[in-house]
Protein backbone atom coordinates (compact mmCIF):
# COMPACT_ATOMS: atom_id res chain seq x y z
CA UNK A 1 -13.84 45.92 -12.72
CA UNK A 2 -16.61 45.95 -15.32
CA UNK A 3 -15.50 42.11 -15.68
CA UNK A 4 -16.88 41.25 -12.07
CA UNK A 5 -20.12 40.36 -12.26
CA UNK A 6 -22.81 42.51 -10.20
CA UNK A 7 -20.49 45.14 -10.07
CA UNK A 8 -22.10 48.34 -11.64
CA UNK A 9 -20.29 51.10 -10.58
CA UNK A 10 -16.64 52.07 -9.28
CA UNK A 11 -15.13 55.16 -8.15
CA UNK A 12 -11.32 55.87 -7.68
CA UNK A 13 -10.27 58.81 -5.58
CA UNK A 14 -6.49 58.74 -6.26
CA UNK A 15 -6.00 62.02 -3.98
CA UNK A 16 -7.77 60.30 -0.54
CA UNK A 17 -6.32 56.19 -2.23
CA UNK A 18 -10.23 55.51 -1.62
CA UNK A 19 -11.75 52.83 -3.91
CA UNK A 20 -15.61 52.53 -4.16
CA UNK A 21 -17.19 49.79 -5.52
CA UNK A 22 -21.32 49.54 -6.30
CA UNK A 23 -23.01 46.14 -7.15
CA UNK A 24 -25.89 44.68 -6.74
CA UNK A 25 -24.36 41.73 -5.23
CA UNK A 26 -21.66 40.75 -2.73
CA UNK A 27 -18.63 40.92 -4.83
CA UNK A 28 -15.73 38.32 -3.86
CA UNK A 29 -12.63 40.53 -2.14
CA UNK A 30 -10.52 38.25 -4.30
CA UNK A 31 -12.22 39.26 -7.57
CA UNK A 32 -11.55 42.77 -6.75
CA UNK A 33 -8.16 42.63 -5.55
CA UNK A 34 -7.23 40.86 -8.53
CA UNK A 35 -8.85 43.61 -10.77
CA UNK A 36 -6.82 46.31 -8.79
CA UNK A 37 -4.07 44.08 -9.09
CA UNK A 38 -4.33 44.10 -13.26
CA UNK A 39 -4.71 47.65 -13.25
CA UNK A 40 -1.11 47.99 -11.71
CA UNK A 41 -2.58 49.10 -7.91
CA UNK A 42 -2.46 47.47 -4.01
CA UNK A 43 -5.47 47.34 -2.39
CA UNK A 44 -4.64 48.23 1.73
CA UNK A 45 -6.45 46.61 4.45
């Protein structure tokens, strides 16, 4: 995620399959599910 730009923070609850993502920016859904993707995880809904 640190490769998206604006995005400063992210948080991964693996328990609850919650993903939080902090930026100072709108970040591009495709930019993140791509980075989720790379990291061997499915984003849902």
């Amino acid at each position: 995620m640190g490769a998206i730009p604006a995005v400063t923070d992210v948080r991964v609850d693996l328990a609850s399959g919650v993903l939080t993502v902090t930026a100072t920016e709108p970040v591009d859904r495709a930019a993140v599910e791509a980075a989720v993707d790379e990291a061997g995880y499915t984003l849902a809904g």
